[in-house]
N, C-alpha and C. Protein backbone atom coordinates (compact mmCIF):
# COMPACT_ATOMS: atom_id res chain seq x y z
N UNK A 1 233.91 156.85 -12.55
CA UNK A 1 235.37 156.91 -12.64
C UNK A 1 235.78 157.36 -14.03
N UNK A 2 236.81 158.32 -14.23
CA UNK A 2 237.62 158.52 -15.23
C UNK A 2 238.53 157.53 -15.71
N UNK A 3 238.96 157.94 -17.19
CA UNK A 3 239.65 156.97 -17.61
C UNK A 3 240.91 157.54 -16.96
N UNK A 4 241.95 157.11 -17.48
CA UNK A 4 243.39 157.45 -16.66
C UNK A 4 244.02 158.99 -18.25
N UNK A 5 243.77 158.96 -19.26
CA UNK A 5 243.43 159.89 -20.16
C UNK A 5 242.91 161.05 -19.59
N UNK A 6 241.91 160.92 -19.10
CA UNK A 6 240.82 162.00 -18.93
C UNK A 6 241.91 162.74 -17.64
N UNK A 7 241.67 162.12 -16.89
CA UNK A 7 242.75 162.54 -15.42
C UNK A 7 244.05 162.90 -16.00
N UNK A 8 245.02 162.80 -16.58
CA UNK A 8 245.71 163.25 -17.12
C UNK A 8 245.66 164.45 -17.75
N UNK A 9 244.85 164.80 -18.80
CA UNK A 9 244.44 165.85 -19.33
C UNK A 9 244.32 166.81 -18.69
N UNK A 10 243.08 166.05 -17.36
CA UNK A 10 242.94 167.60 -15.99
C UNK A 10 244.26 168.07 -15.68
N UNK A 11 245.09 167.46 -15.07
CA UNK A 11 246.32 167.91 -14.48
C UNK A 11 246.91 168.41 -15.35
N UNK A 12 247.20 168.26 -16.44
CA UNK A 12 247.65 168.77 -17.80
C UNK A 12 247.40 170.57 -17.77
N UNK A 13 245.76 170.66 -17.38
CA UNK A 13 245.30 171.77 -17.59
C UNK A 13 245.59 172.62 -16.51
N UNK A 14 245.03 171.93 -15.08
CA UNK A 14 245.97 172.85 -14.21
C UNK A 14 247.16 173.02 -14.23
N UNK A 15 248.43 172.51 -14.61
CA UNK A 15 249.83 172.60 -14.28
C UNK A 15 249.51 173.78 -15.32
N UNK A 16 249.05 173.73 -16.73
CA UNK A 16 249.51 174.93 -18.00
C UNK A 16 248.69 176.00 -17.39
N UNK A 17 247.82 175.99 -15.95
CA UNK A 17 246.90 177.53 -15.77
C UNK A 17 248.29 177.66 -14.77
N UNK A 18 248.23 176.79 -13.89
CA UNK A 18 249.31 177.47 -12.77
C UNK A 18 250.26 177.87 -13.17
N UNK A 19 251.27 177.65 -14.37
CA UNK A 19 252.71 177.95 -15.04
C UNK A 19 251.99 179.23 -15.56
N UNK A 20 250.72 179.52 -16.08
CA UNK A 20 250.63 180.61 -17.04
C UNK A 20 250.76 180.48 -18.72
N UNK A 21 250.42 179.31 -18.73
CA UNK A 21 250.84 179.14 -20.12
C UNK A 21 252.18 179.11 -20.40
N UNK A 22 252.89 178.67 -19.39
CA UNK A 22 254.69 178.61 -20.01
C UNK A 22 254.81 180.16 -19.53
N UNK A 23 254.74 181.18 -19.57
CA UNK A 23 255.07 182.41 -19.13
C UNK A 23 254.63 182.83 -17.95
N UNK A 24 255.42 181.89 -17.08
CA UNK A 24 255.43 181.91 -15.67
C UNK A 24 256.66 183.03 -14.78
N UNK A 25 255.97 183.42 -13.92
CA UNK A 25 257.02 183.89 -13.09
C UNK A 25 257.19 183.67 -11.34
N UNK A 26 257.91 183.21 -10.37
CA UNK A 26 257.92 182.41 -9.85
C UNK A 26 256.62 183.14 -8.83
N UNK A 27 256.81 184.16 -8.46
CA UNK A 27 255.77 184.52 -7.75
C UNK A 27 254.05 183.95 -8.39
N UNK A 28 253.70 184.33 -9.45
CA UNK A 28 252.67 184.01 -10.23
C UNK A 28 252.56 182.85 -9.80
N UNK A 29 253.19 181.72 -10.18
CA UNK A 29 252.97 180.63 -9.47
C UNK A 29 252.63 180.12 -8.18
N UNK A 30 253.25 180.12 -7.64
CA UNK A 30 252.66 180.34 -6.46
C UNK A 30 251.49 181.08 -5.40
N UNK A 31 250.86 182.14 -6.26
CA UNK A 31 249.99 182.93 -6.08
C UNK A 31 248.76 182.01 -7.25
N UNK A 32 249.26 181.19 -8.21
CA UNK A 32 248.03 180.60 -8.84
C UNK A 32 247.96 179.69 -8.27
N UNK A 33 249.52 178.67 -7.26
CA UNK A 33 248.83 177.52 -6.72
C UNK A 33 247.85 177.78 -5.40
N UNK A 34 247.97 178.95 -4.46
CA UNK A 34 247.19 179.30 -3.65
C UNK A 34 245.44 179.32 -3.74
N UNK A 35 245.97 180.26 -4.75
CA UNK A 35 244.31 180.29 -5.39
C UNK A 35 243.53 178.73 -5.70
N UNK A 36 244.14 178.34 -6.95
CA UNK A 36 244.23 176.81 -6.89
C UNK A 36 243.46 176.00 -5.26
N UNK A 37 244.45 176.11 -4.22
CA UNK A 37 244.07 175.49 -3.22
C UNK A 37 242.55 176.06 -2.82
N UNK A 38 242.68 177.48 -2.65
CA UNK A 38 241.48 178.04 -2.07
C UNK A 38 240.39 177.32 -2.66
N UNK A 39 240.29 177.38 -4.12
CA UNK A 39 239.24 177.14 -4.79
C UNK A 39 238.54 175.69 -4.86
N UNK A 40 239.53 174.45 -4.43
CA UNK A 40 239.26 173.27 -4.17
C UNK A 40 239.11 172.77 -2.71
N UNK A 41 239.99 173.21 -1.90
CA UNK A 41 239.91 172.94 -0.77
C UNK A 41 239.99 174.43 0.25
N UNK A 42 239.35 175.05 0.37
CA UNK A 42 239.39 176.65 1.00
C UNK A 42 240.04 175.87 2.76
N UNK A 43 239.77 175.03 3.52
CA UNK A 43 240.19 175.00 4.69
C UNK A 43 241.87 174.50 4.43
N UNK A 44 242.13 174.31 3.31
CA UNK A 44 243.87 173.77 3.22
C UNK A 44 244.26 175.21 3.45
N UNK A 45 243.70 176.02 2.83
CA UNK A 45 244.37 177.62 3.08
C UNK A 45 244.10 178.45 4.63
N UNK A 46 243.21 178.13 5.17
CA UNK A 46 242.90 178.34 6.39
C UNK A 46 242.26 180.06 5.82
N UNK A 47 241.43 180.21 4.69
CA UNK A 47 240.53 181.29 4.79
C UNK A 47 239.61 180.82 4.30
N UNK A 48 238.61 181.70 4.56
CA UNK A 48 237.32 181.59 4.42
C UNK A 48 236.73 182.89 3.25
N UNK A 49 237.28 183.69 3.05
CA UNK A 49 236.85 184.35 1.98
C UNK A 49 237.92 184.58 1.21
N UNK A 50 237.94 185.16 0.16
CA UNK A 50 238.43 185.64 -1.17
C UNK A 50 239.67 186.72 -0.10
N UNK A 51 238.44 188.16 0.30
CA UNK A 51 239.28 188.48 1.06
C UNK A 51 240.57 188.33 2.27
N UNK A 52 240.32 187.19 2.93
CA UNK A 52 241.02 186.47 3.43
C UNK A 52 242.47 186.52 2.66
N UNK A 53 242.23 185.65 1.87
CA UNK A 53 243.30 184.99 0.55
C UNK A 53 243.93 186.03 0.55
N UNK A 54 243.62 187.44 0.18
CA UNK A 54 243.97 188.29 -0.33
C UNK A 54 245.09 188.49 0.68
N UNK A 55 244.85 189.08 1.97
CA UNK A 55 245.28 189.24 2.81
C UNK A 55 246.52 188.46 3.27
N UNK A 56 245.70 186.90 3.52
CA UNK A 56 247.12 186.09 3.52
C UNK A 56 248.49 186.39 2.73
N UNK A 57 248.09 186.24 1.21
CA UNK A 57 248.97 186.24 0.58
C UNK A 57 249.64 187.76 0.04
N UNK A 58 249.14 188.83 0.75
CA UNK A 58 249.65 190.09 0.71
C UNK A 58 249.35 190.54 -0.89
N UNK A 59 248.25 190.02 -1.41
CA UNK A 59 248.03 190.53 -2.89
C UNK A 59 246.56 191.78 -2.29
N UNK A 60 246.18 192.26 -3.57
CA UNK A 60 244.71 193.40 -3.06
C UNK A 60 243.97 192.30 -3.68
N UNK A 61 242.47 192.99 -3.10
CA UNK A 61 241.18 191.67 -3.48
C UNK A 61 241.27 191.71 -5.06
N UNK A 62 241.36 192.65 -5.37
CA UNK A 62 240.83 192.81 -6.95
C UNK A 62 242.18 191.74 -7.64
N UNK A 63 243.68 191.35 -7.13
CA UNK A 63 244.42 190.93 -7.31
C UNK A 63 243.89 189.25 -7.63
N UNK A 64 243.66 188.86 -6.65
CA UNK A 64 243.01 187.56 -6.17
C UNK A 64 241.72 187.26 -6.59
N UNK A 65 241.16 188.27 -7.43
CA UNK A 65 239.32 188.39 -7.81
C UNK A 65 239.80 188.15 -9.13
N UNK A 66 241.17 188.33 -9.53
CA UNK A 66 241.28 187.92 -11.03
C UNK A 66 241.78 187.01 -11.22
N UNK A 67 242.56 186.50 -10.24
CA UNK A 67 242.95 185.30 -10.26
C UNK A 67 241.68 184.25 -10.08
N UNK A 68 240.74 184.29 -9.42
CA UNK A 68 239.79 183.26 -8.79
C UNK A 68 238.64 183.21 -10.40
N UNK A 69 238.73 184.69 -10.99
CA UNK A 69 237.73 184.85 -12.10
C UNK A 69 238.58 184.08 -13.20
N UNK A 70 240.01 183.84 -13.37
CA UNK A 70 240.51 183.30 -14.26
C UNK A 70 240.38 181.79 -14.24
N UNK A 71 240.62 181.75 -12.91
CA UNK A 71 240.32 179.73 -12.52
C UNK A 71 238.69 179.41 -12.96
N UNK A 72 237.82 180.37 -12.80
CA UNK A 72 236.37 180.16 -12.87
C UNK A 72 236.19 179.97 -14.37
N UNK A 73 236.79 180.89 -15.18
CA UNK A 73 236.59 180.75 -16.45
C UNK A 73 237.11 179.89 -17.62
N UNK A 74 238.32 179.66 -16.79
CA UNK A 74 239.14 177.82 -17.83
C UNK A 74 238.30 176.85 -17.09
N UNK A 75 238.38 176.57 -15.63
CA UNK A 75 237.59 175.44 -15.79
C UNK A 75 236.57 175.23 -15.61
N UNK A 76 235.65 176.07 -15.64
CA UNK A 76 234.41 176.10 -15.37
C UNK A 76 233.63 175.84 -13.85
N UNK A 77 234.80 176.20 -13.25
CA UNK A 77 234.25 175.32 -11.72
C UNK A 77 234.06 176.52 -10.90
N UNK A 78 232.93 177.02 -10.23
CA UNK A 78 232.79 177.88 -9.05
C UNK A 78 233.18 177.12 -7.45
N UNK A 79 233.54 177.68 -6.55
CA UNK A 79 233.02 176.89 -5.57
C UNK A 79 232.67 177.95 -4.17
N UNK A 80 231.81 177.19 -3.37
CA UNK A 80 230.77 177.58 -2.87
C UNK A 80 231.44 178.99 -1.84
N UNK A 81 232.71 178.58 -1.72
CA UNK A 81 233.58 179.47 -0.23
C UNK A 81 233.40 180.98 -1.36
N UNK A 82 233.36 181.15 -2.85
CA UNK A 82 233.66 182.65 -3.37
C UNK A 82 232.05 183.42 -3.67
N UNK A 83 231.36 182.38 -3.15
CA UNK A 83 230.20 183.43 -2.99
C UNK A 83 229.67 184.75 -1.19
N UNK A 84 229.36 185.49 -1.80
CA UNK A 84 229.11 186.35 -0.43
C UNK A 84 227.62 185.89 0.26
N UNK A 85 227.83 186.07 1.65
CA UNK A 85 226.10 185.16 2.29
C UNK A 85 225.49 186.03 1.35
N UNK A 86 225.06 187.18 0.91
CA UNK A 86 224.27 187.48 0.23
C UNK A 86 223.46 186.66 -1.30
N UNK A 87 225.03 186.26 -1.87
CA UNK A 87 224.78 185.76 -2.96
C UNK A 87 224.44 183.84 -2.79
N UNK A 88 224.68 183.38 -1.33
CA UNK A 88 224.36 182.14 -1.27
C UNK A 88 223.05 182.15 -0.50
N UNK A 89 222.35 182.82 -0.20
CA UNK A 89 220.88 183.20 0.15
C UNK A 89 219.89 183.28 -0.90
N UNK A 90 220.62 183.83 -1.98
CA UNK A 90 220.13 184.11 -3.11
C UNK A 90 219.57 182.65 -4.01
N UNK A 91 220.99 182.11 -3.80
CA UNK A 91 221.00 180.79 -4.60
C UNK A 91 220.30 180.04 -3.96
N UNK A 92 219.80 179.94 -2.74
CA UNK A 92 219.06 179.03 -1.89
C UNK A 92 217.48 179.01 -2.49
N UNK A 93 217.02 180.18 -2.68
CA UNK A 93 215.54 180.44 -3.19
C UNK A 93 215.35 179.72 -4.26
């Protein structure tokens, strides 16, 4: 268990990725809380790939590939739905 600090801080960090650092615009938002969802819970969004997302939310992949590469790179978290079977075959060996 976390302290109640620590948990704080997290949310801290997502609310300042989803706003954009304060230089938010309303769409952005909402296109980072999507992503957001995908990346923690992919069946809350009802897709299964990146591409998917894309689609849903009427952005292009490369749109949503920077968004998902930006979430990957503040918090350090991959998760398993943004790999391709290729690349989770890979990881299996």
């Amino acid at each position: 268990l976390y302290p109640l600090e620590k948990f704080t801080d997290a949310l801290s960090q997502i609310a300042l990725w989803l706003l954009n650092d304060g230089k938010f615009q309303n769409r952005g938002v909402a296109d980072r809380a999507m992503v957001f969802a995908f990346m923690i819970c992919p069946n809350a969004t009802g897709c299964s790939t990146q591409a998917d997302l894309a689609q849903k939310m009427k952005l292009s992949r490369s749109q949503v590939n920077e968004y998902v590469k930006q979430f990957t790179e503040k918090f350090n978290f991959v998760s398993g739905v943004t790999y391709s079977e290729r690349q989770r075959r890979s990881r299996k060996k």
